[in-house]
C-alpha atoms as a PDB file:
ATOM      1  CA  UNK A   1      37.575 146.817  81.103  1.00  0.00           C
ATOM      2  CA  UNK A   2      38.766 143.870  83.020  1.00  0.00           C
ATOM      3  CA  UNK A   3      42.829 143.650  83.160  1.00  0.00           C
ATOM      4  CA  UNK A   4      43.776 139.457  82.689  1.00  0.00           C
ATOM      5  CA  UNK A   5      46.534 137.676  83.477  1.00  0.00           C
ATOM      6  CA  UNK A   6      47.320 137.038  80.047  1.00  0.00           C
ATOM      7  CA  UNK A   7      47.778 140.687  79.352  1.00  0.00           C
ATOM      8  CA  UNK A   8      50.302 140.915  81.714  1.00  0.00           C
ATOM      9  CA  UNK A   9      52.488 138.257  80.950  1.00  0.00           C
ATOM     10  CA  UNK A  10      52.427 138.628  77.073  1.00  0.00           C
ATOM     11  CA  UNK A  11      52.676 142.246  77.913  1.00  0.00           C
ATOM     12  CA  UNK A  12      56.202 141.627  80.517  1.00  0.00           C
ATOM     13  CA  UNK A  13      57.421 139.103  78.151  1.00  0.00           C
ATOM     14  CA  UNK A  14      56.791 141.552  74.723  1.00  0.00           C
ATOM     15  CA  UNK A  15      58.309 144.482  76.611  1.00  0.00           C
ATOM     16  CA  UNK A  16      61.335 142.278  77.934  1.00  0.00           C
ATOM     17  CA  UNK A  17      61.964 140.764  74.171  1.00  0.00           C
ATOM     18  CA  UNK A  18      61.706 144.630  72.966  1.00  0.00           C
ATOM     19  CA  UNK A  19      64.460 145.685  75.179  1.00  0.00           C
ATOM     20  CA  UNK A  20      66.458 143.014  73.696  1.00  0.00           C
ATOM     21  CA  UNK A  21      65.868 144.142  70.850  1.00  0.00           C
ATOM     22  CA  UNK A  22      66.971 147.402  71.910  1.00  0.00           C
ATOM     23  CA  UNK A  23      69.802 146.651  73.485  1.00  0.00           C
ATOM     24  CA  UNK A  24      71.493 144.904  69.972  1.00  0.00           C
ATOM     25  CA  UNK A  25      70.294 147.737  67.968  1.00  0.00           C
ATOM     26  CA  UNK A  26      72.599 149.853  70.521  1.00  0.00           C
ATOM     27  CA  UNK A  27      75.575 147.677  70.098  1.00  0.00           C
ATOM     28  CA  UNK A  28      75.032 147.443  66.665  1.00  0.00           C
ATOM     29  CA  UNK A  29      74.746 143.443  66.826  1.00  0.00           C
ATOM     30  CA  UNK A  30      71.769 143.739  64.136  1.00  0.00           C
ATOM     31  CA  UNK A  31      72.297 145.074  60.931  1.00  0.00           C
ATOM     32  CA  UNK A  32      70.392 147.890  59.289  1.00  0.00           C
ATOM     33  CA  UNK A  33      68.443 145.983  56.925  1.00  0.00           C
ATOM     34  CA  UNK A  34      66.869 144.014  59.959  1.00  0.00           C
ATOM     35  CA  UNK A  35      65.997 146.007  63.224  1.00  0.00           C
ATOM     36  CA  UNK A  36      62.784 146.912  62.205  1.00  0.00           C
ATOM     37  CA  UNK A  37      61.183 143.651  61.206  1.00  0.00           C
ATOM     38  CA  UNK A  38      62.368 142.497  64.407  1.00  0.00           C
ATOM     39  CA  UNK A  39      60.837 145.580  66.366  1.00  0.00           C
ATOM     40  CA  UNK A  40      57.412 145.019  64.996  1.00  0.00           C
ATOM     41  CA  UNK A  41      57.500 141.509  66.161  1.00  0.00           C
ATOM     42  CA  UNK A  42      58.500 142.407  69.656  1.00  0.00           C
ATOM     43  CA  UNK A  43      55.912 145.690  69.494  1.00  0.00           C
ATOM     44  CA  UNK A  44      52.949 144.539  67.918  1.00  0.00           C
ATOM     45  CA  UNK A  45      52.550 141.818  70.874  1.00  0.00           C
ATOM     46  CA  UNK A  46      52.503 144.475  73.404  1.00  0.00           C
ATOM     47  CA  UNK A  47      50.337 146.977  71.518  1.00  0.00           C
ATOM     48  CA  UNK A  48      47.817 144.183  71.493  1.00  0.00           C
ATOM     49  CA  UNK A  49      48.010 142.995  75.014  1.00  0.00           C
ATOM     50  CA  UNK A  50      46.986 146.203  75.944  1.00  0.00           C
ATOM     51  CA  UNK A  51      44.699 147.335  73.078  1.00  0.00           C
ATOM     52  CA  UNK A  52      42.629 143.776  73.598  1.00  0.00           C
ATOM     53  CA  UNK A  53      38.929 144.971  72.798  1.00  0.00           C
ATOM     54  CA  UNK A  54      39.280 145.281  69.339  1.00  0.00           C
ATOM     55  CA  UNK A  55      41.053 142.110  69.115  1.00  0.00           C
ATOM     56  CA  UNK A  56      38.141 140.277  71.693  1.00  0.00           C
ATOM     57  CA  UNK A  57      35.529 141.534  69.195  1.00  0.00           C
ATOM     58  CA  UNK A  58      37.460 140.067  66.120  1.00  0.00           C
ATOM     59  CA  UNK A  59      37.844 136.946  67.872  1.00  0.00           C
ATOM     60  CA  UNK A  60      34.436 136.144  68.860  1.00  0.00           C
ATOM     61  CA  UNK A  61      32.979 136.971  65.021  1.00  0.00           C
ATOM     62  CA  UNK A  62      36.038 134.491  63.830  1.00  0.00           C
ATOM     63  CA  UNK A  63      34.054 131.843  66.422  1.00  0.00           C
ATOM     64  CA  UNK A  64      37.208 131.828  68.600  1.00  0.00           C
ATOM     65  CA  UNK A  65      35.576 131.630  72.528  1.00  0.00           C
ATOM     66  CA  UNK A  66      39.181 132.273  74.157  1.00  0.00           C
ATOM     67  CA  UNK A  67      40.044 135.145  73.034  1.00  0.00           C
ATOM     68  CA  UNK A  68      44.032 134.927  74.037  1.00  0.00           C
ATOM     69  CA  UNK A  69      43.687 132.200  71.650  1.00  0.00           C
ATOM     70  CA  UNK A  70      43.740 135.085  68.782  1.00  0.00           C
ATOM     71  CA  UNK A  71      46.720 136.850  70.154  1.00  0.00           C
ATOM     72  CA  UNK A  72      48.399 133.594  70.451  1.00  0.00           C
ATOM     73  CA  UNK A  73      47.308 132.891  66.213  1.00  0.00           C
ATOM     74  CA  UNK A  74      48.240 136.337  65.340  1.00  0.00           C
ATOM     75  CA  UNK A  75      51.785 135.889  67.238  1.00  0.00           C
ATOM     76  CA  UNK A  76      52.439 132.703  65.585  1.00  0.00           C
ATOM     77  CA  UNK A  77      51.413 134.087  62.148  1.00  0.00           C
ATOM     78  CA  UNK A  78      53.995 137.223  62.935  1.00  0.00           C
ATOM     79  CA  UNK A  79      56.949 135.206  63.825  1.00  0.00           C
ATOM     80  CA  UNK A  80      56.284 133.047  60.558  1.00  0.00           C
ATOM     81  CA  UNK A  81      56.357 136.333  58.408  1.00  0.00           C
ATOM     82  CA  UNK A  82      59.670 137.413  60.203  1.00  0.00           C
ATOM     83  CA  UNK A  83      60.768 134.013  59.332  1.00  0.00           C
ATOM     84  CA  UNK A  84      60.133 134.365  55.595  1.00  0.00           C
ATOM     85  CA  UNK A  85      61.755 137.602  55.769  1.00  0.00           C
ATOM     86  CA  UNK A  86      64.616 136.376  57.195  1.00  0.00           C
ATOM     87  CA  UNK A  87      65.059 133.330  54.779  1.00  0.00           C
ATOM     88  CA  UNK A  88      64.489 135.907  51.428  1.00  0.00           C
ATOM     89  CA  UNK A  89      67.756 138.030  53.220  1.00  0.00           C
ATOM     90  CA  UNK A  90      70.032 134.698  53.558  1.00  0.00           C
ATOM     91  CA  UNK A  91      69.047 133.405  50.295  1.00  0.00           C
ATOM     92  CA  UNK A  92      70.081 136.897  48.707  1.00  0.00           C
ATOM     93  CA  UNK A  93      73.367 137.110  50.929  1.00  0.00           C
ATOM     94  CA  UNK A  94      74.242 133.071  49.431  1.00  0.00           C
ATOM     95  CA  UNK A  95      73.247 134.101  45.843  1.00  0.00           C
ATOM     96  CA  UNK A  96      76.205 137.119  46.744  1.00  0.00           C
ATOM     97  CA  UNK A  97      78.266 134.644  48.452  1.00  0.00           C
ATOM     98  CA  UNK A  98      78.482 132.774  45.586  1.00  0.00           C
ATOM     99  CA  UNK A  99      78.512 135.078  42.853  1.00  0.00           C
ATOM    100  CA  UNK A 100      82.250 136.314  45.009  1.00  0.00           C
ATOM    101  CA  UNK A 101      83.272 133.115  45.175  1.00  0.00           C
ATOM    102  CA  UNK A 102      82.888 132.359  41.405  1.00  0.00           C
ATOM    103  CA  UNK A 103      84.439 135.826  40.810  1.00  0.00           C
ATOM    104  CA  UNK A 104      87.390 135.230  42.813  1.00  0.00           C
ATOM    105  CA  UNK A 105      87.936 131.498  41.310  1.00  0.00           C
ATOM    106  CA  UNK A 106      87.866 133.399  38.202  1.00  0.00           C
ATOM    107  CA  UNK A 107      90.246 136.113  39.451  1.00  0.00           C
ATOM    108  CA  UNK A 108      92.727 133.078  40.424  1.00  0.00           C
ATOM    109  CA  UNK A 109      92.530 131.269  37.714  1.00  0.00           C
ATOM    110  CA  UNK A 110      93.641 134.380  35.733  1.00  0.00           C
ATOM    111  CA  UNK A 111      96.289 135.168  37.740  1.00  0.00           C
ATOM    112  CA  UNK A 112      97.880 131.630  37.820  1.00  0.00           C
ATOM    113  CA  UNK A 113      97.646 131.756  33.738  1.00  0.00           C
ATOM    114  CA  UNK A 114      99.520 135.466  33.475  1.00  0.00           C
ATOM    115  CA  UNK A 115     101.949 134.267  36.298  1.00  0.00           C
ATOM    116  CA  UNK A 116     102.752 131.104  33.902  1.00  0.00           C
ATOM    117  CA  UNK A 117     102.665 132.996  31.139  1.00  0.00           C
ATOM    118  CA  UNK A 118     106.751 134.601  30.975  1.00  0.00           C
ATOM    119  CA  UNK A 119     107.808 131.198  31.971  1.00  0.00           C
ATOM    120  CA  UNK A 120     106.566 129.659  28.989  1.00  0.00           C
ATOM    121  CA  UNK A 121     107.914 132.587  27.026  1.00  0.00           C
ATOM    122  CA  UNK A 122     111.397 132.696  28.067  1.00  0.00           C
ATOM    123  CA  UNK A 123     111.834 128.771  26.973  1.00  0.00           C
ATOM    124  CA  UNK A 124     111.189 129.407  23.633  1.00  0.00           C
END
């Protein structure tokens, strides 16, 4: 098995990105709910820089002569998933966001109407 350039640099740059990674899952700069996803994106690049004969076989029965091309396909198609993922969590956290804001509108509005309430009382 011949070791390419390729390999090496998506291998440096997957194993850099995963000690990012690392690093704000240790300072707790990522929440719970979204470590992993972004460990399998940083993982799954490096597994298959190394681990490249399967992925040289699937190429060349997809037609695909440069078989980096694959890895490149598979990264793009990885990132977009993470992407979606990412964009169901923020719409969830706006539905929340807004769901609390309504609540506390509500909440105000209450108050304001007991808080006026004795003064109206007392005049009459």
């Amino acid at each position: 098995m011949r070791f390419e350039l390729f390999q090496a640099v998506v291998g440096f740059s997957s194993l850099g990105l995963t000690l990012v990674v690392l690093e704000l899952i240790r300072r707790r700069r990522l929440k719970d709910e979204l470590w992993l996803p972004w460990l399998v994106v940083t993982v799954t690049p490096l597994v298959m820089s190394f681990w490249i004969r399967p992925w040289a076989a699937l190429a060349h029965w997809l037609g695909i002569v440069y078989e980096p091309a694959l890895l490149f396909v598979l990264g793009i198609l990885l990132c977009l998933a993470l992407i979606l993922y990412l964009t169901v969590v923020v719409s969830s956290l706006m539905r929340q966001n807004l769901r609390l804001a309504q609540d506390v509108a509500l909440l105000h509005h209450r108050l304001e109407m007991l808080a006026a309430a004795p003064s109206q009382s007392s005049r009459a």
